[in-house]
Protein backbone atom coordinates (compact mmCIF):
# COMPACT_ATOMS: atom_id res chain seq x y z
CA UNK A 1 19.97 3.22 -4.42
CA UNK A 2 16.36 2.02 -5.28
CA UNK A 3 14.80 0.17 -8.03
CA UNK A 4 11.08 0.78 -7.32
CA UNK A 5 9.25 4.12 -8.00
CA UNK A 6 6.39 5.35 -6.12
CA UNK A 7 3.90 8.66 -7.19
CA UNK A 8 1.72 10.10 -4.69
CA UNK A 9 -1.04 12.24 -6.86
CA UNK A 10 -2.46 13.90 -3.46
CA UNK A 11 -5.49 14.92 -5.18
CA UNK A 12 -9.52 13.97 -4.66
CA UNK A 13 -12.70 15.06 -5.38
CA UNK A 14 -13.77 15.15 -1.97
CA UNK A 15 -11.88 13.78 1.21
CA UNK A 16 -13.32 10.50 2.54
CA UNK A 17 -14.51 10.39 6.04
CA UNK A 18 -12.10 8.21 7.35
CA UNK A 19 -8.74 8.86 4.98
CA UNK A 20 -5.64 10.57 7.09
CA UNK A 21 -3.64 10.51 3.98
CA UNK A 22 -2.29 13.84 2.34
CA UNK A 23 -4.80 14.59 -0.35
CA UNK A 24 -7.34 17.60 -1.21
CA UNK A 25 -9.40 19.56 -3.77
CA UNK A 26 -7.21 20.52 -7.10
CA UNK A 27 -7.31 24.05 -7.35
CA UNK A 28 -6.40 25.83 -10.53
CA UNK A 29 -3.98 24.31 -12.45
CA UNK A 30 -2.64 22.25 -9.85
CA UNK A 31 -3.36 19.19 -11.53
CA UNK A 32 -2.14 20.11 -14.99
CA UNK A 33 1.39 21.07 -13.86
CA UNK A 34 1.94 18.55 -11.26
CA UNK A 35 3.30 15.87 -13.47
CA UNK A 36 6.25 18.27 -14.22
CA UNK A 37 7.28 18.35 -11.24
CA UNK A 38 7.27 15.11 -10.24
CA UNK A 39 9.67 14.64 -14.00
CA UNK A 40 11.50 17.01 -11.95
CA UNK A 41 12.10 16.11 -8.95
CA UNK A 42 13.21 12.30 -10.65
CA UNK A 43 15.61 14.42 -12.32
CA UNK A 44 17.53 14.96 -9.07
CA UNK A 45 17.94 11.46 -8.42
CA UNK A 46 18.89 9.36 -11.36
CA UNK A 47 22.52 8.85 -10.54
CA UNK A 48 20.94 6.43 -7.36
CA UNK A 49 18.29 4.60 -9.59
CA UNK A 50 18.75 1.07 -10.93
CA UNK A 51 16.26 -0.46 -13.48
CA UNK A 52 12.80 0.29 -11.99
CA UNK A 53 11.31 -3.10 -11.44
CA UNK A 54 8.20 -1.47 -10.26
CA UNK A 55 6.07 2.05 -10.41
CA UNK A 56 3.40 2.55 -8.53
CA UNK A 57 0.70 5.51 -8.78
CA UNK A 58 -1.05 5.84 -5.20
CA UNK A 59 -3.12 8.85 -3.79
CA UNK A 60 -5.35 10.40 -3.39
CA UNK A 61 -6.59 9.58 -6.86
CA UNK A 62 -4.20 9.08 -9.21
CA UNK A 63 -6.95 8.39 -11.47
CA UNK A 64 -8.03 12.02 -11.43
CA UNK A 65 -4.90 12.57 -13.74
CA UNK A 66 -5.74 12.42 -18.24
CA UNK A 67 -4.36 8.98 -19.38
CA UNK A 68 -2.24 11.10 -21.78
CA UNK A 69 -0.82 12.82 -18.66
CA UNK A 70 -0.08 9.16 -17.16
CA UNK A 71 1.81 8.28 -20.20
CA UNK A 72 3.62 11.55 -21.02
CA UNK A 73 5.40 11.01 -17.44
CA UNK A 74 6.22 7.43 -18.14
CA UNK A 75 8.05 8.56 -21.35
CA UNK A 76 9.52 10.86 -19.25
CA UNK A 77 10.60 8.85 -16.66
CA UNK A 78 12.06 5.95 -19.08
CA UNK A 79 13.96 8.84 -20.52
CA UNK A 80 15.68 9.60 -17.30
CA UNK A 81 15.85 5.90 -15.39
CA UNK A 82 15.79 2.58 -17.17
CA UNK A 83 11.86 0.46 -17.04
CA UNK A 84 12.44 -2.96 -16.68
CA UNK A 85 10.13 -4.77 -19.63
CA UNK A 86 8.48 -6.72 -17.12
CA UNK A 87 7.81 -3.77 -14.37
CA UNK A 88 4.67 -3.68 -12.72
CA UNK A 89 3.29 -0.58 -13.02
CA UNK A 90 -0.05 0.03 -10.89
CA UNK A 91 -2.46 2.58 -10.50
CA UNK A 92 -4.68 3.13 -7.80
CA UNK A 93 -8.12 4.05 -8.99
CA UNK A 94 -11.63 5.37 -7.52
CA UNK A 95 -14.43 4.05 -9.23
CA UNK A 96 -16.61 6.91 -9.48
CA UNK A 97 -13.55 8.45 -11.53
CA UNK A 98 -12.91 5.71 -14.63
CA UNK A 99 -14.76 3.88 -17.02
CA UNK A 100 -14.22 1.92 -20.29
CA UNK A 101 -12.67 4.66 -22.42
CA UNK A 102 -10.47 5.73 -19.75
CA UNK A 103 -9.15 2.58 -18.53
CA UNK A 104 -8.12 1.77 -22.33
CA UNK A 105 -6.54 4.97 -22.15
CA UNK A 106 -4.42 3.81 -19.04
CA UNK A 107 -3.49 0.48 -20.49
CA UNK A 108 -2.37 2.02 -23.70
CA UNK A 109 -0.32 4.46 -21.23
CA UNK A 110 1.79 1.41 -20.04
CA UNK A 111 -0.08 0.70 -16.72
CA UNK A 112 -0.53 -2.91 -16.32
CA UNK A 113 -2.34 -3.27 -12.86
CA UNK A 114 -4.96 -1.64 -11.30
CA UNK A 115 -5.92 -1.22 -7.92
CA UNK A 116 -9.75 -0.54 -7.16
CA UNK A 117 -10.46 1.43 -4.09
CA UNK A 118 -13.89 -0.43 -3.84
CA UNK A 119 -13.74 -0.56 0.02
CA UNK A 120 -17.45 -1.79 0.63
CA UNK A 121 -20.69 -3.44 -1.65
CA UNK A 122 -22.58 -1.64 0.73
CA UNK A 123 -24.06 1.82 -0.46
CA UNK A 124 -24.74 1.95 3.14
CA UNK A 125 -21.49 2.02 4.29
CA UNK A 126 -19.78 3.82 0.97
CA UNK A 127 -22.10 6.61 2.29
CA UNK A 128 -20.71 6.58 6.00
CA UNK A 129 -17.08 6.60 4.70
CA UNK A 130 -17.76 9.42 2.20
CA UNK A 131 -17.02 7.13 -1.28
CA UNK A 132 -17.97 8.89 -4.19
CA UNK A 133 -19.08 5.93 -5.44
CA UNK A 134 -21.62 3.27 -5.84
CA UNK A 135 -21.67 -0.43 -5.65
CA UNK A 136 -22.79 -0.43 -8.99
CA UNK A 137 -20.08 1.71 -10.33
CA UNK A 138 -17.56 -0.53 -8.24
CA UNK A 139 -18.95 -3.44 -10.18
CA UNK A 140 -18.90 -1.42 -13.42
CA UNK A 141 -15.37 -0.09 -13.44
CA UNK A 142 -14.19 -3.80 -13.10
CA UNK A 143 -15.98 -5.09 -15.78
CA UNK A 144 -14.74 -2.14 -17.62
CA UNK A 145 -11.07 -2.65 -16.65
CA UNK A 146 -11.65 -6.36 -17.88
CA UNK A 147 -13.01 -4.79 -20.91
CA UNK A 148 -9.38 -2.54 -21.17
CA UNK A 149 -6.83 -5.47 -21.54
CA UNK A 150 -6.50 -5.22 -17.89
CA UNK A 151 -5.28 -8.62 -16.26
CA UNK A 152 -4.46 -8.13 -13.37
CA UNK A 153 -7.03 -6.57 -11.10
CA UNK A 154 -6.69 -5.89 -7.27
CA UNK A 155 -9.58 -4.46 -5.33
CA UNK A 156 -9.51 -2.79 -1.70
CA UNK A 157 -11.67 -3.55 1.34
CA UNK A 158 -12.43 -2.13 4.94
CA UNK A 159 -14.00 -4.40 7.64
CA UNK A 160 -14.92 -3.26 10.81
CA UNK A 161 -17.22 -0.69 9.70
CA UNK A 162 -19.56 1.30 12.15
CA UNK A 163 -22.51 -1.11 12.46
CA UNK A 164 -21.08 -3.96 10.51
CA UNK A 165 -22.12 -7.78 11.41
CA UNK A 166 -19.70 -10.72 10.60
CA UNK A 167 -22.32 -11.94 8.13
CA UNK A 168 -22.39 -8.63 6.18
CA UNK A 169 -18.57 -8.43 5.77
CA UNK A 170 -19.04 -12.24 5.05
CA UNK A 171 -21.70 -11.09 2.20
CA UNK A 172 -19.10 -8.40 1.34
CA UNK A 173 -16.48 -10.74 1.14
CA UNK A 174 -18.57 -13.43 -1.43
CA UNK A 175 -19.42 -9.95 -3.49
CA UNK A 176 -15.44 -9.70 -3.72
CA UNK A 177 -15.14 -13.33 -4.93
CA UNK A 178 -17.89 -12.84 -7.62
CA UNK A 179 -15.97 -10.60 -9.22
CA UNK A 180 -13.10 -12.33 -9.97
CA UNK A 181 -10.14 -10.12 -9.13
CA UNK A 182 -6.73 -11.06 -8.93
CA UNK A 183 -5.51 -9.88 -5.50
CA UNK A 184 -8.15 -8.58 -2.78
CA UNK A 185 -6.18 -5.86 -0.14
CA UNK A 186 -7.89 -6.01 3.41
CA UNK A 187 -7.93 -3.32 5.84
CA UNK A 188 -9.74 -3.17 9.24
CA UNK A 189 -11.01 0.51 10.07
CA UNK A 190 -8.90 3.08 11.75
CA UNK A 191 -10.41 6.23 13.52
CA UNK A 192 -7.29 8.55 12.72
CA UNK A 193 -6.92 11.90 14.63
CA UNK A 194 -7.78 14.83 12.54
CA UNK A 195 -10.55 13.08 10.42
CA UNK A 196 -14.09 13.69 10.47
CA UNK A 197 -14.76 10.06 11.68
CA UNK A 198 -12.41 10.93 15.06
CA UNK A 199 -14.97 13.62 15.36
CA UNK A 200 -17.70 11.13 15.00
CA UNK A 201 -16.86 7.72 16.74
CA UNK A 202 -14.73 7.85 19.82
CA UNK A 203 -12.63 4.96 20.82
CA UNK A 204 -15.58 3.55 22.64
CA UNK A 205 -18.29 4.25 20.29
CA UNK A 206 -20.34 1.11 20.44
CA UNK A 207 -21.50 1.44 16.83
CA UNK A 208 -17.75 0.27 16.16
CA UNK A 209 -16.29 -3.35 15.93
CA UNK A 210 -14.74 -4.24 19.51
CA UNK A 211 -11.13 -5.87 19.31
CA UNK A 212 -13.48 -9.73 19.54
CA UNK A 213 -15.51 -9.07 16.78
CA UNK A 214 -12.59 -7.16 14.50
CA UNK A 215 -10.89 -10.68 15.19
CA UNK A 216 -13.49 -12.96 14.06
CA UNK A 217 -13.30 -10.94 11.18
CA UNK A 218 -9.98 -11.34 10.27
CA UNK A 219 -9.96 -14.89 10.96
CA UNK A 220 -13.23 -15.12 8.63
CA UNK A 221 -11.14 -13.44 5.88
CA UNK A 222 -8.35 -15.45 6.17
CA UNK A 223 -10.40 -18.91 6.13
CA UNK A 224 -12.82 -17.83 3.29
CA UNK A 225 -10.52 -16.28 1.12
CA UNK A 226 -8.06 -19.15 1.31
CA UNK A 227 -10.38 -21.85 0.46
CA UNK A 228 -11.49 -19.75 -2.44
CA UNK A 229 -7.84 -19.95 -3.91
CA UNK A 230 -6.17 -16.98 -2.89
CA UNK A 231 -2.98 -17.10 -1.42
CA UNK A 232 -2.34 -14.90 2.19
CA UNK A 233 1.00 -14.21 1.60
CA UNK A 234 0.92 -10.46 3.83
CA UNK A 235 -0.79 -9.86 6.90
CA UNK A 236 -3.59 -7.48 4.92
CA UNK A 237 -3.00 -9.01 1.37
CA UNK A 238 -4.46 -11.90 -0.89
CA UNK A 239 -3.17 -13.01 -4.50
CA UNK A 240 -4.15 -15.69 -6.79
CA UNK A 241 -1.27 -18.05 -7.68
CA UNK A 242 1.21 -15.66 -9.54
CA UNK A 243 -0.71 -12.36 -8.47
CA UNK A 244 1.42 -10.89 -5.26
CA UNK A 245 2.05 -7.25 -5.69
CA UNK A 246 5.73 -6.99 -6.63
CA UNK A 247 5.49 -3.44 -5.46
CA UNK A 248 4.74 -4.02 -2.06
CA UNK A 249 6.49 -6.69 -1.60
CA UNK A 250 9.26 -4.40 -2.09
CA UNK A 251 8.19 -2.57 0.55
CA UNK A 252 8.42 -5.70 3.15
CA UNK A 253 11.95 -6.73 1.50
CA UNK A 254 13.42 -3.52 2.21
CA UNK A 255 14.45 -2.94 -1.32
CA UNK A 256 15.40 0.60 -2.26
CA UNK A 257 12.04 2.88 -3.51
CA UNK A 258 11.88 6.59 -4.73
CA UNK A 259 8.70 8.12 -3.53
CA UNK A 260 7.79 11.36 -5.55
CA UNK A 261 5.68 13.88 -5.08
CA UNK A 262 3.73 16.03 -1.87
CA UNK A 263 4.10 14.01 1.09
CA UNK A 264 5.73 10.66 -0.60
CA UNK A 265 8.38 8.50 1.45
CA UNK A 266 11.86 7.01 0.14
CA UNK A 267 13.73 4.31 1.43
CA UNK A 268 17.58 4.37 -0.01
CA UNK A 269 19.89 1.67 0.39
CA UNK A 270 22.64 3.32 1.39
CA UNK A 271 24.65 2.03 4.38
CA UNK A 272 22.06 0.12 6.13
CA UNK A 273 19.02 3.03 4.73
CA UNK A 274 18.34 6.16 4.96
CA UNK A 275 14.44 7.16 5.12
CA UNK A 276 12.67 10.52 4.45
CA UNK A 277 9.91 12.16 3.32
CA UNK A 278 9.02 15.24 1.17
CA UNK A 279 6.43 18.18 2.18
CA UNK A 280 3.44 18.01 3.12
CA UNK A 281 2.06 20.55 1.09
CA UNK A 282 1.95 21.53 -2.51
CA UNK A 283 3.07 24.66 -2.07
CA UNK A 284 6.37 24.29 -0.21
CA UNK A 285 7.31 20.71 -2.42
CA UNK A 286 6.51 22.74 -5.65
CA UNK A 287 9.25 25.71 -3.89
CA UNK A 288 12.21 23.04 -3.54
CA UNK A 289 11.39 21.47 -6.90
CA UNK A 290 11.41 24.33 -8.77
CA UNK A 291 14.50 26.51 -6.80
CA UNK A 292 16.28 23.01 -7.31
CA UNK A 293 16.64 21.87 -3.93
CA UNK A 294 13.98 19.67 -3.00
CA UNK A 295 13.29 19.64 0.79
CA UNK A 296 13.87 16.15 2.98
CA UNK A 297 12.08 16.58 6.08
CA UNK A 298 12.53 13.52 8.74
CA UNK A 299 15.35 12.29 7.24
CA UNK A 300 16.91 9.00 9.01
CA UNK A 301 19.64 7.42 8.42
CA UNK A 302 19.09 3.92 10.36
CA UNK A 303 21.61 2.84 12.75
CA UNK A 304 22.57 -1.01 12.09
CA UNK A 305 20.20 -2.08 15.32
CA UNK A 306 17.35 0.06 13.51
CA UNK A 307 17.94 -1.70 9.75
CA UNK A 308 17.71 -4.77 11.90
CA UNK A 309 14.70 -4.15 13.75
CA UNK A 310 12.87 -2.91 10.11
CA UNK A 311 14.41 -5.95 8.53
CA UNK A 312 12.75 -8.41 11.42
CA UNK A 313 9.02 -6.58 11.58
CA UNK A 314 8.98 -6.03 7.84
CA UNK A 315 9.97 -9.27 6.70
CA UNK A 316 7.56 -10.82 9.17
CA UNK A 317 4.69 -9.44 7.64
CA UNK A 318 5.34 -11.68 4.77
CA UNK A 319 3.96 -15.38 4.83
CA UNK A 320 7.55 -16.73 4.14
CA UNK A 321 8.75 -14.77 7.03
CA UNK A 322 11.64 -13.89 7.90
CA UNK A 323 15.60 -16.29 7.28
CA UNK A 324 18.14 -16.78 9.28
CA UNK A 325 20.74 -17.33 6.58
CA UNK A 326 19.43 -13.76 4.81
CA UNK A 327 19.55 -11.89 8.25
CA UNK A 328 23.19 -12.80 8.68
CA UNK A 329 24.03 -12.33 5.51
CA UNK A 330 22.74 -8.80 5.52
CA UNK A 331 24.17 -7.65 8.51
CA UNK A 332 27.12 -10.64 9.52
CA UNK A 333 25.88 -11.66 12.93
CA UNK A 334 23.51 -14.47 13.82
CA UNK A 335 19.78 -13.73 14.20
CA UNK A 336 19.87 -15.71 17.20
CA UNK A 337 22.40 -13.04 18.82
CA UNK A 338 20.29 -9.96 18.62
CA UNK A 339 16.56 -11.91 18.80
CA UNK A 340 17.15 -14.95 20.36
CA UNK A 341 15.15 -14.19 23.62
CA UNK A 342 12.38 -12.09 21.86
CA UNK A 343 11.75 -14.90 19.35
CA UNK A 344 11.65 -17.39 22.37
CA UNK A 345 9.28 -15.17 24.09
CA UNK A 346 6.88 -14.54 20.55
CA UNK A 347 7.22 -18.70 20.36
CA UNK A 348 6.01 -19.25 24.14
CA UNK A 349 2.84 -17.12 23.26
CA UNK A 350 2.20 -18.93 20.15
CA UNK A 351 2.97 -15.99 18.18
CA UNK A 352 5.63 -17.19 16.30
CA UNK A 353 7.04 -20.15 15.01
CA UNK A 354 10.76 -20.92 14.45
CA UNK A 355 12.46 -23.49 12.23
CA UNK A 356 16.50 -23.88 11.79
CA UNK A 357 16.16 -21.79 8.75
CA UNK A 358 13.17 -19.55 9.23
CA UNK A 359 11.10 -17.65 11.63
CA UNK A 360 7.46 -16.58 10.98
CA UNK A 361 4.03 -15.77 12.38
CA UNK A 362 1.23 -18.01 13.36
CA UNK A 363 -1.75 -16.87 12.35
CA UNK A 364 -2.33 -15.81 15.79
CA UNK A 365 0.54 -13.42 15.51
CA UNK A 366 -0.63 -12.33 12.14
CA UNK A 367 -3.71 -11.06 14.60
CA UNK A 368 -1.34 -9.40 16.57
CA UNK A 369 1.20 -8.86 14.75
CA UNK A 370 1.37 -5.31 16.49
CA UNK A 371 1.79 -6.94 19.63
CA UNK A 372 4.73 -9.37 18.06
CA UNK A 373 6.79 -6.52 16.15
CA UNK A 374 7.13 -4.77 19.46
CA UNK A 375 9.07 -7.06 20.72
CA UNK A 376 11.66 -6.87 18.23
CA UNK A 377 12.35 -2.85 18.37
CA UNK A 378 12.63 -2.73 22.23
């Protein structure tokens, strides 16, 4: 079952320098007749929906799609599964690809959050990671989304950056809080194999941020945007008071999500989940959709010592971390039982922290969390 719906649009004007996601180049038609298909593939599924609390348009660029497109396919899709009235429904968008009239266009559509992929303030580094954009278009498309009806703003950011001091991410940071968005996402760079920054920086490339300096600037994020009145509810997310993405939070919950289109991931509940993944290419995904057999590829279905293990590493990314009472109500056997000597171990280290009733991360283990969610799939 699932009750969240996520759309991968895998399509970009160019490929950033650093981006390992599935995305290229529309060719064609490509991205004309790709939101029938997606309609489509729903169509195969709606005997395990429930209410969709949440939709969520990620890339790529979703944006690249016609607002009339984006709201065609929500018809479509509240013809097939029921849209809660108070869904979330978020679109990821590159700010070299909107501005005012568009953005209307979107909010008349029914999306009612938008996520910037503003990633720097820096033309200097929006150049190195191959952004389309410019700071002044990053600072444009907000004001233009403010402009829309749009309240509820989230904007993305990558520290870490070849070259980059802890004052300039600090400068990048203050640039974020000028704005005035509602939830700030914050990644630290990955060199992913396959990219054209792997062919660039290798893992000891001195232009990039050394495990110290990538921790000062986590630990600067976390102070600065906390006393500025966000709230760091997940290891790489901020919200204002009210602002968490429901969506993602999802995610971290383990509630059941539909992931359609090239290359999106599902999560069912059913039994204790089942996981799996469609094509990777638009060319075989568009063959299953349209012979009416849509192709699964990795599919899992997780053992009851997996589920727990996703349940424990998940649910610690959240602030709240992670109950007792909920773990043995999902699965009927004390969390002590199955984690007891990992979450002694995590708490020795100062990596965790554990209450009668809960267990979560120390800000320290937020660092390395990595490092702590081993411990629990061993």
């Amino acid at each position: 079952m699932f009750n969240r719906l996520y759309i991968h649009v895998p399509f970009c004007r160019e490929k950033c320098h650093y981006c390992a996601f599935v995305s290229s180049t529309p060719k064609h038609n490509e991205l004309v007749e790709y939101p029938a298909l997606l309609s489509r593939e729903l169509g195969f599924h709606t005997n395990e929906a429930r209410p969709l609390e949440s939709i969520y348009f990620g890339g790529g660029t979703p944006s690249l799609l016609k607002p009339e497109q984006v709201a065609r396919l929500l018809t479509e899709i509240a013809g097939q599964v029921p849209i809660l009235k108070t869904a979330e429904i978020t679109l990821e968008a590159n700010p070299g690809t909107v501005d005012l009239f568009s953005l209307k266009a979107f909010h008349d559509a029914g999306i009612n959050r938008i996520s910037l992929g503003i990633q720097s303030f820096d033309n200097r580094f929006l150049t190195c990671l191959g952004r389309i954009h410019t700071t002044e278009q990053s600072r444009q498309a907000f004001q233009a989304a403010r402009q829309a009806g749009f309240n509820n703003v989230s904007i993305d950011l990558i520290h870490s950056l070849p070259g980059q001091s802890l004052d300039q991410w600090g400068t990048e940071l203050q640039r974020a809080i000028d704005l005035g968005p509602e939830h700030i996402s914050i990644y630290g760079l990955t060199v992913e194999e396959g990219t054209p920054f792997a062919a660039i920086y290798s893992a000891d490339c001195p232009e990039l941020a050394d495990d110290d300096l990538s921790a000062d600037m986590f630990e600067y994020t976390d102070e600065f945007l906390t006393r500025s009145g966000f709230d760091h509810y997940e290891i790489a997310n901020y919200a204002r008071p009210g602002y968490r993405s429901r969506h993602n939070s999802g995610y971290w919950q383990r509630d059941g999500y539909l992931g359609l289109g090239v290359a999106a991931h599902s999560f069912l509940r059913e039994g204790h989940g089942v996981r799996f993944s469609n094509p990777g290419t638009l060319a075989e995904y568009r063959l299953g959709i349209l012979s009416g057999h849509p192709t699964r590829i990795e599919e899992q279905r997780l053992t009851p010592r997996e589920a727990m293990a996703e349940y424990m590493f998940l649910g610690l990314r959240l602030a709240e971390g992670v109950s007792r009472y909920a773990f043995e109500r999902e699965f009927g056997t004390p969390l002590n039982s199955v984690y007891g000597p990992a979450a002694a171990e995590l708490a020795k280290l100062g990596l965790l922290l554990q209450t009668d009733e809960m267990l979560t991360l120390t800000p320290r283990g937020m660092l390395l969390s990595n490092q702590s969610f081993i411990k629990f799939i061993e």
